[in-house]
N, C-alpha and C. Protein backbone atom coordinates (compact mmCIF):
# COMPACT_ATOMS: atom_id res chain seq x y z
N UNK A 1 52.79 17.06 -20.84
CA UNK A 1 52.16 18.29 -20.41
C UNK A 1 51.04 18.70 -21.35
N UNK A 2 51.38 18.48 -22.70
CA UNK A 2 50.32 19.04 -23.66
C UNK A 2 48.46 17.98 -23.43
N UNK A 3 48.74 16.89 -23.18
CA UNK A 3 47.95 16.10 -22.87
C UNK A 3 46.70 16.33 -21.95
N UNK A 4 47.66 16.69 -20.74
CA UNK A 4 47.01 17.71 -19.13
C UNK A 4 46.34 18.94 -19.86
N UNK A 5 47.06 19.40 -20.68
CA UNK A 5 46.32 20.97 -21.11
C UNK A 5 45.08 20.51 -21.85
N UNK A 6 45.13 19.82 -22.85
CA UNK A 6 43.95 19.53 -23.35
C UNK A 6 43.01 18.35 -22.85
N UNK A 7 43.17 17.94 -21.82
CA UNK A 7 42.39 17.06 -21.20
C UNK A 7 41.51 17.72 -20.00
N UNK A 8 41.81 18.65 -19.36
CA UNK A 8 41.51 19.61 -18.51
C UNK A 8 40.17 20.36 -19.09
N UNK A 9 40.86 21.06 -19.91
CA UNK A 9 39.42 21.81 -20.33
C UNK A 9 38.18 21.05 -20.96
N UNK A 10 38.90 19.28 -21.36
CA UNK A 10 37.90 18.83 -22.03
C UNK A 10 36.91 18.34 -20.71
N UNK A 11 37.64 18.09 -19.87
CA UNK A 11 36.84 17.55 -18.59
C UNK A 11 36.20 18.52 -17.69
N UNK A 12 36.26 19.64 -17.88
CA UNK A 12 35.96 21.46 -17.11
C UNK A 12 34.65 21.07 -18.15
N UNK A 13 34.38 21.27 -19.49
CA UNK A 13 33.37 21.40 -20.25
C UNK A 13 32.51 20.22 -20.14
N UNK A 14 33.12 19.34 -20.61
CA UNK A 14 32.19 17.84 -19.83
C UNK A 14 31.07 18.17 -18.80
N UNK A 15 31.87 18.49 -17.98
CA UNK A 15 30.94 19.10 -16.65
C UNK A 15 29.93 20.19 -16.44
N UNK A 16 30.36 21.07 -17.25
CA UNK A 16 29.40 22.08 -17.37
C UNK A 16 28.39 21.51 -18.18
N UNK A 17 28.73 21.08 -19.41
CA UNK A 17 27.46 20.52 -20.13
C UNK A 17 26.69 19.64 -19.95
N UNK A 18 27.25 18.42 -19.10
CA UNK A 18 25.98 17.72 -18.34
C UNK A 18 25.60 17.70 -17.51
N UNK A 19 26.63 18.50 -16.62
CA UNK A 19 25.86 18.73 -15.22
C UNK A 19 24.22 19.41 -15.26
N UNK A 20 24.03 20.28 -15.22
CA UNK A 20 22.88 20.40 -15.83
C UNK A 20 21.34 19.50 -16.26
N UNK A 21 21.79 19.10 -17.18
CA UNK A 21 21.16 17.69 -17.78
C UNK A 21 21.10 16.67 -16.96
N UNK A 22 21.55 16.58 -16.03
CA UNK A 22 21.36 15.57 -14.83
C UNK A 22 20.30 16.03 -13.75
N UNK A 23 20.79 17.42 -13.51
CA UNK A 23 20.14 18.17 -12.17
C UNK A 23 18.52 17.96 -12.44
N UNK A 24 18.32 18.38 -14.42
CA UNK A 24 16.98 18.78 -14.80
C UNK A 24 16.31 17.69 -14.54
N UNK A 25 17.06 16.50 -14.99
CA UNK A 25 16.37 15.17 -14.53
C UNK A 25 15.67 14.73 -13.23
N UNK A 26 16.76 15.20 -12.07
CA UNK A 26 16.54 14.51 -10.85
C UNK A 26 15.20 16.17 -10.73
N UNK A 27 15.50 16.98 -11.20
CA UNK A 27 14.09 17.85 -10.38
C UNK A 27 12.66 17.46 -11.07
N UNK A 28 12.97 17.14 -12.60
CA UNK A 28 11.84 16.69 -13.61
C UNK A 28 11.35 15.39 -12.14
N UNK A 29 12.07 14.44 -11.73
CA UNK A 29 11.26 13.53 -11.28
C UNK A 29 10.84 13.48 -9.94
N UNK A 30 11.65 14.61 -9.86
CA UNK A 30 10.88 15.13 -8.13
C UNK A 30 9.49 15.79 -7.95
N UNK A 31 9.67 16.39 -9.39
CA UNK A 31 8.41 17.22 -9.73
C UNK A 31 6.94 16.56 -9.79
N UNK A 32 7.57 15.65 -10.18
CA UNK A 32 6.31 14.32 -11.00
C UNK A 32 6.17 13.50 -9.73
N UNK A 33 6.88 13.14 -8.88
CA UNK A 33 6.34 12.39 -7.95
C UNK A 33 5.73 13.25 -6.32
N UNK A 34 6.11 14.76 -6.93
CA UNK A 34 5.22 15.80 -5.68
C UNK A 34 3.86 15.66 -6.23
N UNK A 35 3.65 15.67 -7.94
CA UNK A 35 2.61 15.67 -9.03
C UNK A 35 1.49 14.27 -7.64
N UNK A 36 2.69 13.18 -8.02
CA UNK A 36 1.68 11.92 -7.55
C UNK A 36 1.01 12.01 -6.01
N UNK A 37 2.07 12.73 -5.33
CA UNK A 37 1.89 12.86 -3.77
C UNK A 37 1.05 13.68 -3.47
N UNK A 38 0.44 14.45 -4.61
CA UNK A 38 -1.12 15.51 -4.37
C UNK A 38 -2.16 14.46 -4.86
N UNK A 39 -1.98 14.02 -5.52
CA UNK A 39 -2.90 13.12 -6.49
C UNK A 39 -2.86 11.61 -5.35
N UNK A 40 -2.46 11.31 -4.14
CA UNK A 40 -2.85 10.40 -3.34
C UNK A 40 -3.56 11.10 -2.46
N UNK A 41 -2.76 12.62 -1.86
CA UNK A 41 -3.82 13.22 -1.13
C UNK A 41 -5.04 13.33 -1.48
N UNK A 42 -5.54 13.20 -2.75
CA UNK A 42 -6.66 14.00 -2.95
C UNK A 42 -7.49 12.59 -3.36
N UNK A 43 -6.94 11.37 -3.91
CA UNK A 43 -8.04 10.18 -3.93
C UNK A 43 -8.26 10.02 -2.36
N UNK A 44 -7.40 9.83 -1.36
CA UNK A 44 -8.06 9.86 0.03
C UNK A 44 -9.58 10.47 0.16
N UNK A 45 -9.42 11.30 -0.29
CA UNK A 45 -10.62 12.91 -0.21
C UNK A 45 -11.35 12.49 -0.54
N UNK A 46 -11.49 11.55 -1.93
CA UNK A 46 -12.36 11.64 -2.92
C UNK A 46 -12.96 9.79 -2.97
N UNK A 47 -12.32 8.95 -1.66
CA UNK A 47 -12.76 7.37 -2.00
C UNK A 47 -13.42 6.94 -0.73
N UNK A 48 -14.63 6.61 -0.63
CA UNK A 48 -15.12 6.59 0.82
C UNK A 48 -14.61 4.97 0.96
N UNK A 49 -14.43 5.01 2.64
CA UNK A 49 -14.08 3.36 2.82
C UNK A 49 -15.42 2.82 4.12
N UNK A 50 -15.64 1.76 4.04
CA UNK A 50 -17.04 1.09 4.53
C UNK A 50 -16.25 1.39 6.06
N UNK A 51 -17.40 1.87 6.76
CA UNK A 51 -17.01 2.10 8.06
C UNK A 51 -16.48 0.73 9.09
N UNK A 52 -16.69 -0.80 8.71
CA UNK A 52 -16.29 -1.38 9.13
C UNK A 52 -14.47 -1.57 9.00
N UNK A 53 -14.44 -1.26 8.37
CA UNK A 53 -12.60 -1.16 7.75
C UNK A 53 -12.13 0.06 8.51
N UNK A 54 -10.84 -0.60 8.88
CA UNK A 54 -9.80 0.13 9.50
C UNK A 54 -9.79 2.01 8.76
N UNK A 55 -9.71 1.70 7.63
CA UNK A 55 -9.93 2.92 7.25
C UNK A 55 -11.26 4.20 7.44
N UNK A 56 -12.49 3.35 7.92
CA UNK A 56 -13.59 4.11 8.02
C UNK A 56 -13.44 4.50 9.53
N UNK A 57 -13.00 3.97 10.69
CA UNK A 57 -12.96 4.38 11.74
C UNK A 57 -11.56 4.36 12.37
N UNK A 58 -10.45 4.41 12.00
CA UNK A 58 -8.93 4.50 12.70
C UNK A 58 -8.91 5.95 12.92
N UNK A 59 -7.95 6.29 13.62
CA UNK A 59 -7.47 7.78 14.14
C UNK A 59 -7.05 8.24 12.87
N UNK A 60 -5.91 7.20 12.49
CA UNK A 60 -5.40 8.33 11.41
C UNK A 60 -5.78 7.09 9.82
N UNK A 61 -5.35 8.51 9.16
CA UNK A 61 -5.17 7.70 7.60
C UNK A 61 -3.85 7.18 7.10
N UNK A 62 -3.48 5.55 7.10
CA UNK A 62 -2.52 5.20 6.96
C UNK A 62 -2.31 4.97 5.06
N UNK A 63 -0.98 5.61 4.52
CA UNK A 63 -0.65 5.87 2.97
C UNK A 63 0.46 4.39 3.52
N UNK A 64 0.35 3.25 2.61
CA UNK A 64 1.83 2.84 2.74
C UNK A 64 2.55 2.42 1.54
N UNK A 65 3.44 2.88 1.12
CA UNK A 65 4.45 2.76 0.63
C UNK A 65 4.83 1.51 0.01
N UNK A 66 4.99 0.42 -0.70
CA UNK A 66 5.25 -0.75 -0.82
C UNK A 66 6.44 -0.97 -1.91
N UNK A 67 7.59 -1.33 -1.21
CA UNK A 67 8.99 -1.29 -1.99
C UNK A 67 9.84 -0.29 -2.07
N UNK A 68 10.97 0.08 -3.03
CA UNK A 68 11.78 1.00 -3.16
C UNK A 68 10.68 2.38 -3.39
N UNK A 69 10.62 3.32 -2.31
CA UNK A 69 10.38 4.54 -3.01
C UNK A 69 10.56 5.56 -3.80
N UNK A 70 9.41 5.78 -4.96
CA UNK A 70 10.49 6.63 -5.92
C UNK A 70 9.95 8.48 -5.22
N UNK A 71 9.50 8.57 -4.06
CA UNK A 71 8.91 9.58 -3.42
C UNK A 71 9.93 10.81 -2.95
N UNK A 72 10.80 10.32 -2.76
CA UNK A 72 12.25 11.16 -2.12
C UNK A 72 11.17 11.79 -0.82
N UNK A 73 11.20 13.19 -0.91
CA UNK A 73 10.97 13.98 0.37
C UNK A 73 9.54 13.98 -0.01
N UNK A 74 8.80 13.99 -1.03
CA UNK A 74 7.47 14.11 -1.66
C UNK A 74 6.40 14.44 -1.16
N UNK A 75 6.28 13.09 -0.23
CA UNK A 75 5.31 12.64 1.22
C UNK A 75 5.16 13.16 1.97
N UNK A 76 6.36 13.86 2.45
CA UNK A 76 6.66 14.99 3.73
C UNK A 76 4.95 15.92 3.51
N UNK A 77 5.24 16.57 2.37
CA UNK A 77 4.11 17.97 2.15
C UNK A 77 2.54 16.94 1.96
N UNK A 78 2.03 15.76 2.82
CA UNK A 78 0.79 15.49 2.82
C UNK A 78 0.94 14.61 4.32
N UNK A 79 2.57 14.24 4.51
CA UNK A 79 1.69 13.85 5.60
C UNK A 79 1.65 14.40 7.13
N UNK A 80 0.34 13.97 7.70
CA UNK A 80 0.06 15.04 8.85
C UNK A 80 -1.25 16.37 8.45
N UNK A 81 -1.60 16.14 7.15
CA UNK A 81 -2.74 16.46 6.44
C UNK A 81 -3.86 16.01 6.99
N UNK A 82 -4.78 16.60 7.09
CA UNK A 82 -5.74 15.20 7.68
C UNK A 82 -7.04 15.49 6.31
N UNK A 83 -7.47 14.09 6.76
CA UNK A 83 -8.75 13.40 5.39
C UNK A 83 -10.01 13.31 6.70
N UNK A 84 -10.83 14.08 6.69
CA UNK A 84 -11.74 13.66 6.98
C UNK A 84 -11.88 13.43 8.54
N UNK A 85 -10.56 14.51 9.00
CA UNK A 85 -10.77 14.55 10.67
C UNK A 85 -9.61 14.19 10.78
N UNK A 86 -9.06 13.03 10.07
CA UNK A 86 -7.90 11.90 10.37
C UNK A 86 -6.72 12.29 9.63
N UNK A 87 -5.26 12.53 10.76
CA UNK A 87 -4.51 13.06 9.49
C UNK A 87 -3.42 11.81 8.96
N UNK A 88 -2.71 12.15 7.94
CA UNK A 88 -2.21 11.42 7.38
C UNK A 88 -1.05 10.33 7.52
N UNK A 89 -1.07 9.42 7.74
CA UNK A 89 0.33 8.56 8.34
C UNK A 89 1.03 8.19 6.99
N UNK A 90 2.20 8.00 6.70
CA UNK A 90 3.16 7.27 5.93
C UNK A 90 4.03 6.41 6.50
N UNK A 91 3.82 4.95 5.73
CA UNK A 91 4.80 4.21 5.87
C UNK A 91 5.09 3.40 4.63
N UNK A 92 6.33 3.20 5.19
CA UNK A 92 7.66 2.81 4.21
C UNK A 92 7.37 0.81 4.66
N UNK A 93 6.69 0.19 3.71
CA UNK A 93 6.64 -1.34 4.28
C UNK A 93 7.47 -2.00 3.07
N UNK A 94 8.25 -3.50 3.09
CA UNK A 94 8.82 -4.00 2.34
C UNK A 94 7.81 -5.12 2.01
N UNK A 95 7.43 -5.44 2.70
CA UNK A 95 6.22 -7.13 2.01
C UNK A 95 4.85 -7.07 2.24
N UNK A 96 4.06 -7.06 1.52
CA UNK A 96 2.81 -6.54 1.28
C UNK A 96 2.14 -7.28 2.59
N UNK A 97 2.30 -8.53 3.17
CA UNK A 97 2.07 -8.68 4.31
C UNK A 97 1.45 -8.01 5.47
N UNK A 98 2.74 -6.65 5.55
CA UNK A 98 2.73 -5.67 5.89
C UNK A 98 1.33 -4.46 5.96
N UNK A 99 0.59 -4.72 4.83
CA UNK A 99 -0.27 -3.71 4.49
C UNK A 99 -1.56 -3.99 5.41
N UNK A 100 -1.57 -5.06 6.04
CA UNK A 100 -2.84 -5.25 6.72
C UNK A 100 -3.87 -3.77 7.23
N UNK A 101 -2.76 -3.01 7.87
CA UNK A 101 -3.39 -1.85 8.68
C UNK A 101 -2.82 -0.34 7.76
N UNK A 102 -3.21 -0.49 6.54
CA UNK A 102 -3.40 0.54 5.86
C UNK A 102 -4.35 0.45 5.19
N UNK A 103 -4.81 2.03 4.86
CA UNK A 103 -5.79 2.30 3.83
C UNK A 103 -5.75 2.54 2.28
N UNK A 104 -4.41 3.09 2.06
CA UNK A 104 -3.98 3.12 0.93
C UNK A 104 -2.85 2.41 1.19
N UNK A 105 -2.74 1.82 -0.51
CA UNK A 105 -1.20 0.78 -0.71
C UNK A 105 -0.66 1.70 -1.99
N UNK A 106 0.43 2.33 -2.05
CA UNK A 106 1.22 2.61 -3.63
C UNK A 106 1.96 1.87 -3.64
N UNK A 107 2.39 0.78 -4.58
CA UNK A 107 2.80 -0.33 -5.21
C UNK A 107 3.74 0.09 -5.95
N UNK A 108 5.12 0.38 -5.74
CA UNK A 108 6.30 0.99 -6.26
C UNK A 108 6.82 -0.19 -7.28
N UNK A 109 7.58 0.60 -8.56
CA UNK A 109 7.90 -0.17 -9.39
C UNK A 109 8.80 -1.23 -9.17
N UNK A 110 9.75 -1.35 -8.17
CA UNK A 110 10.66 -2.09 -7.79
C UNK A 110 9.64 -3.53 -7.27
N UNK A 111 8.25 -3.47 -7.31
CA UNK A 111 7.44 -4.65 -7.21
C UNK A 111 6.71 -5.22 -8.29
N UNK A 112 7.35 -4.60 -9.15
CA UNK A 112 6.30 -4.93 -10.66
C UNK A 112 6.30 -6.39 -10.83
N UNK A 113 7.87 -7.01 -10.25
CA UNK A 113 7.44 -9.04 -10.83
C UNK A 113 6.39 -9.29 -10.12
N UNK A 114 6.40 -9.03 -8.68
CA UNK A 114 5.39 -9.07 -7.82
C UNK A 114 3.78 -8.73 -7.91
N UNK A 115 3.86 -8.40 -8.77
CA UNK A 115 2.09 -7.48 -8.63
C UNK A 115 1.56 -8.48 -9.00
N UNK A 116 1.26 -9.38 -9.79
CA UNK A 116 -0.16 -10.45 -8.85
C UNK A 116 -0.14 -10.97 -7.54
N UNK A 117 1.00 -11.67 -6.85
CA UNK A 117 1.03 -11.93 -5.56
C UNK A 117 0.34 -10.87 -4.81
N UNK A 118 0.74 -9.48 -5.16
CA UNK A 118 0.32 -7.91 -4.13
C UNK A 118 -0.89 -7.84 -4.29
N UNK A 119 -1.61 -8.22 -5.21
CA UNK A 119 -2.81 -7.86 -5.42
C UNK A 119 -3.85 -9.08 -5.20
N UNK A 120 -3.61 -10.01 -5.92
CA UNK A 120 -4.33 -11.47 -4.61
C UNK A 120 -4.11 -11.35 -3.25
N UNK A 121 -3.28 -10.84 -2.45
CA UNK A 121 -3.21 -10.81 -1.19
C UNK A 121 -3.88 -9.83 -0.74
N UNK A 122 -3.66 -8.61 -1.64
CA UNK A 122 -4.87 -7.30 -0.66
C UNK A 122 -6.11 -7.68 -1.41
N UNK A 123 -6.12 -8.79 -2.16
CA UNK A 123 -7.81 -9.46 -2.54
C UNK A 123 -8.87 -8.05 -1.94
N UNK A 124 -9.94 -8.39 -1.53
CA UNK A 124 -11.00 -7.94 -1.44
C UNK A 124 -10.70 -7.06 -0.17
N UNK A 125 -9.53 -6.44 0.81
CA UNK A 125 -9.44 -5.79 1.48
C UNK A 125 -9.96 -4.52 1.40
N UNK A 126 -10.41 -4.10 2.30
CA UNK A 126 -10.81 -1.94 2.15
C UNK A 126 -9.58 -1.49 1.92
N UNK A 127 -8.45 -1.81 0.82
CA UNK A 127 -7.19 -0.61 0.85
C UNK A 127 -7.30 -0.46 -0.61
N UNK A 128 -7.06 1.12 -0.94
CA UNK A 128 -6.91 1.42 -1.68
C UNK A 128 -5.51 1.48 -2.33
N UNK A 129 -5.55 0.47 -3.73
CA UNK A 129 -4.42 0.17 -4.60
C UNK A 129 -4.07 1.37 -5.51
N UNK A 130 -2.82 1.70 -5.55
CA UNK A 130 -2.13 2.89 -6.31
C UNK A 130 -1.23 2.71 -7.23
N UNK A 131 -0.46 2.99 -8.26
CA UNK A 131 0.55 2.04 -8.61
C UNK A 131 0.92 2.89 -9.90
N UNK A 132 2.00 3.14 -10.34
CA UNK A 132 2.38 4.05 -11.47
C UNK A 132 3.28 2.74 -12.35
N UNK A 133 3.05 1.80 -12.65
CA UNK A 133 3.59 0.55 -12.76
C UNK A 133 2.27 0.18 -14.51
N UNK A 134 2.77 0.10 -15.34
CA UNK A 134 2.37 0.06 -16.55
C UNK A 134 0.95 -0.80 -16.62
N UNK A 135 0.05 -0.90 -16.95
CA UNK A 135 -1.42 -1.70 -17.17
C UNK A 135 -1.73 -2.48 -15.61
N UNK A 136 -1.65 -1.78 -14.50
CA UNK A 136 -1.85 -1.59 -13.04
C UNK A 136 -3.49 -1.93 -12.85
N UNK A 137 -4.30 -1.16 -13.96
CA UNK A 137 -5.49 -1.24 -13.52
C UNK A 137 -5.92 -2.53 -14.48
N UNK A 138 -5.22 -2.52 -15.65
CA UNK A 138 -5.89 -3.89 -16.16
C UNK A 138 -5.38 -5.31 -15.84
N UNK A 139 -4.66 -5.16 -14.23
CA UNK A 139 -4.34 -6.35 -13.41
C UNK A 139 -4.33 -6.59 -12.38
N UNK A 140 -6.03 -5.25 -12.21
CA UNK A 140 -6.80 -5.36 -11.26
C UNK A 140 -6.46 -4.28 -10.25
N UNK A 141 -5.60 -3.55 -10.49
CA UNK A 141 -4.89 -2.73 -9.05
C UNK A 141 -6.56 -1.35 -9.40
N UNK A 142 -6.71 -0.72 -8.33
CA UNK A 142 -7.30 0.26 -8.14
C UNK A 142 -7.24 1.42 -9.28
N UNK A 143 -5.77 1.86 -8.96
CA UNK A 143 -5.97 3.09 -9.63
C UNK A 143 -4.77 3.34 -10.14
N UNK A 144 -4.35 3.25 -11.60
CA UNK A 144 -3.04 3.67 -12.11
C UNK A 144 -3.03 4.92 -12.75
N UNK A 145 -1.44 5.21 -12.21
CA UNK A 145 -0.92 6.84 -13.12
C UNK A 145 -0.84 6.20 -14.37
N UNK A 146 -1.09 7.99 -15.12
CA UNK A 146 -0.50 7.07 -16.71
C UNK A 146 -0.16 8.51 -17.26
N UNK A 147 1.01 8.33 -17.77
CA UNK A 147 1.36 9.27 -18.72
C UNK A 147 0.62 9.92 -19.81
N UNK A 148 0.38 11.33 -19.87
CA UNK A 148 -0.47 11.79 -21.12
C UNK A 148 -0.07 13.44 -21.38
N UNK A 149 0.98 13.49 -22.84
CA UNK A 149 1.47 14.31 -22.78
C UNK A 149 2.56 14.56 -21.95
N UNK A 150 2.38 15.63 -21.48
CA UNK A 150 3.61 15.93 -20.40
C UNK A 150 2.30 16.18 -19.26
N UNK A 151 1.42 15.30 -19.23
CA UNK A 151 0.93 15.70 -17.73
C UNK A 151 0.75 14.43 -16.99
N UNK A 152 0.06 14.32 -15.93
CA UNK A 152 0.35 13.09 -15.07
C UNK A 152 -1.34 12.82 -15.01
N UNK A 153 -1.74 11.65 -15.50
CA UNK A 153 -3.45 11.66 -15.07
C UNK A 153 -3.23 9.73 -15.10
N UNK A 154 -4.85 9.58 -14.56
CA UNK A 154 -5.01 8.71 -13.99
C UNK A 154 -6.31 7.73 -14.01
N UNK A 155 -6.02 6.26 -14.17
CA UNK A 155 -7.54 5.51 -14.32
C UNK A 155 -7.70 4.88 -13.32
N UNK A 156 -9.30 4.32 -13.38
CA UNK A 156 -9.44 3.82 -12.15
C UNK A 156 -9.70 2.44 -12.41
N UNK A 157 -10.19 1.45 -12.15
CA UNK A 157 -10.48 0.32 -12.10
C UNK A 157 -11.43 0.36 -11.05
N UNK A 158 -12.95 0.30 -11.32
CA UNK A 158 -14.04 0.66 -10.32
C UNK A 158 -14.57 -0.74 -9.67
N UNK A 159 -14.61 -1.74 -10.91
CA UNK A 159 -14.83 -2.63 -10.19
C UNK A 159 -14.48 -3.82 -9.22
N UNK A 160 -12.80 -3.30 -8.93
CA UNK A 160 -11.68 -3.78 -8.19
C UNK A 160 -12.00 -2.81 -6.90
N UNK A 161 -12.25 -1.62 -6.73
CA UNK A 161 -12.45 -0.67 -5.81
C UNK A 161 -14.26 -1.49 -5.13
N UNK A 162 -14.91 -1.24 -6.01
CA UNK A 162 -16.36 -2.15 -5.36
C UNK A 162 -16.43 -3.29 -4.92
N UNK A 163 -15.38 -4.31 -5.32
CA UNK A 163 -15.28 -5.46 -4.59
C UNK A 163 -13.91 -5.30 -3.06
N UNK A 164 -13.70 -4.45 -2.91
CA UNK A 164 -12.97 -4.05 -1.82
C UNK A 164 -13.88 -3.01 -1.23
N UNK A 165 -15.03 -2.54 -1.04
CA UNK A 165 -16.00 -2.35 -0.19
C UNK A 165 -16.10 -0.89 -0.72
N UNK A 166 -15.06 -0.08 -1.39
CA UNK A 166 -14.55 1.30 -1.58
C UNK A 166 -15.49 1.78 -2.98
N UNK A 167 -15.57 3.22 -2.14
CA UNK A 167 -16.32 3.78 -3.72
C UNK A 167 -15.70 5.30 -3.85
N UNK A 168 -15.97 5.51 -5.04
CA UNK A 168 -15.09 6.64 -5.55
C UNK A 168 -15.99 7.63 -5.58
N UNK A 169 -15.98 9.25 -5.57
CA UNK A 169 -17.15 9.51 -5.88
C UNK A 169 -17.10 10.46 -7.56
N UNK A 170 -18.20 10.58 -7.35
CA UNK A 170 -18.35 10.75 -9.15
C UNK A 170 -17.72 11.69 -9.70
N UNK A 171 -16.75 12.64 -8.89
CA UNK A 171 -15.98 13.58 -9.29
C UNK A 171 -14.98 13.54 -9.71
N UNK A 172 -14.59 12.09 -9.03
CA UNK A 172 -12.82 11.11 -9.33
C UNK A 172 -13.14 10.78 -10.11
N UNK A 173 -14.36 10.04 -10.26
CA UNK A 173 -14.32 9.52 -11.79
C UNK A 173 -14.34 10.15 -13.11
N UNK A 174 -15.22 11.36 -13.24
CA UNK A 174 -15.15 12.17 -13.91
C UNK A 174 -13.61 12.46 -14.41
N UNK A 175 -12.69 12.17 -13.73
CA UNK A 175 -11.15 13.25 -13.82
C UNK A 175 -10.70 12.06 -14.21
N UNK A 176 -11.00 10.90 -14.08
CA UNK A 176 -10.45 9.51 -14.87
C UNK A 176 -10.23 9.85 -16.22
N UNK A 177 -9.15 9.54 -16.41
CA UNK A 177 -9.02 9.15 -18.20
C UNK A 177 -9.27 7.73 -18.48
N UNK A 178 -9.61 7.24 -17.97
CA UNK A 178 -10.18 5.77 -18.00
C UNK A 178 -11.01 4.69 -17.08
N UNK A 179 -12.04 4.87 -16.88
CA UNK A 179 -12.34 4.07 -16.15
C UNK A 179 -13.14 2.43 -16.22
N UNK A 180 -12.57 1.15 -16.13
CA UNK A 180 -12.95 0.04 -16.18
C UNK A 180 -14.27 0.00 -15.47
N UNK A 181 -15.64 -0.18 -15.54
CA UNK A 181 -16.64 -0.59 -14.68
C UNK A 181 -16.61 -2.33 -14.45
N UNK A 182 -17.29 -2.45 -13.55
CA UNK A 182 -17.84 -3.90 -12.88
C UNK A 182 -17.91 -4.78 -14.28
C-alpha cells in the first residue's frame, strides 16, 4: 500500500510538469510552420513564372507538398488565397515525379537522402523549390528557411531560380539573408 501512495503522487506530478513542456513544443512548431505557410504565400506574390509554364497561365496556383508534412493544419489559412487572380491549390505528393503540374515544390525533411535526385529531376522546370532542409540552397534548391535567432528568415539561390525561367523581384531579395547570384 505504501508503494501506491507514493507512486501516485509521483506520477500526478510527472504529469503536471511535463505535460506542459510537451504542449509548448507541439504549439512552438505549429507556430513556425504557420511562420513558413505565410512565407510560401508571399514568395508566390513575389516570383514571376514565364508565361509559357503551367504556372504563368493555369487557373489555379498549385503549392505541392513533397513527403511527410511537417504543415499539420498550416496550409488550410493560404489555401484558396489567390496569387495573381489564381487561387491557391495544395497538394500532398509522395514522389517528386509527381510535381510535374505544380508551381511551387516544398521539399519536406523526410526527403533530405533524396534531395539531389528531387532537384535533378525538377532540373530547369518553372517550379519553385522550397525546402527548410539544412544547405537547400547550396544544393541548388531555390529557396531555403534558415534559422536566425528565434526568427524564421530565408535565402535564395537566384541563379537556380533563373535557370528555371523564374525571377524574384527585388523586394524578395532584399528580405534575403542570403542570396547566391548566377
Amino acid at each position: 500500500m505504501k508503494t501506491n501512495q507514493i507512486l501516485i503522487p509521483v506520477l500526478i506530478a510527472s504529469l503536471l510538469l511535463f505535460s506542459p513542456i510537451c504542449a509548448r513544443t507541439e504549439t512552438e512548431e505549429a507556430g513556425e510552420y504557420q511562420v513558413k505557410a505565410a512565407y510560401l504565400y508571399h514568395f508566390a506574390k513575389f516570383v514571376e513564372w514565364p508565361s509559357e509554364a503551367a504556372g504563368g497561365s493555369a487557373p489555379t496556383l498549385t503549392l505541392c507538398v513533397l513527403g511527410k508534412s511537417p504543415f499539420g493544419k498550416a496550409l488550410t489559412t493560404i489555401a484558396g488565397k489567390t496569387v495573381r487572380g489564381r487561387p491557391v491549390v495544395i497538394s500532398y505528393i509522395k514522389q517528386v515525379e509527381e510535381s510535374a503540374s505544380c508551381d511551387m515544390l516544398f521539399v519536406s525533411q523526410s526527403e533530405k537522402a533524396k534531395l539531389a535526385q528531387i532537384l535533378s529531376f525538377v532540373g530547369s522546370r518553372p517550379i519553385l523549390t522550397v525546402s527548410d532542409i539544412k544547405r537547400f540552397v547550396s544544393a541548388g534548391g531555390m529557396i531555403g528557411f534558415v534559422p536566425e535567432k528565434d526568427r524564421i528568415r530565408f535565402e535564395i539561390n537566384r541563379g537556380a531560380a533563373l535557370r528555371s525561367g523564374l525571377r524574384g523581384s527585388a523586394q524578395l531579395l532584399k528580405l534575403a539573408v542570403t542570396v547566391v547570384e548566377p
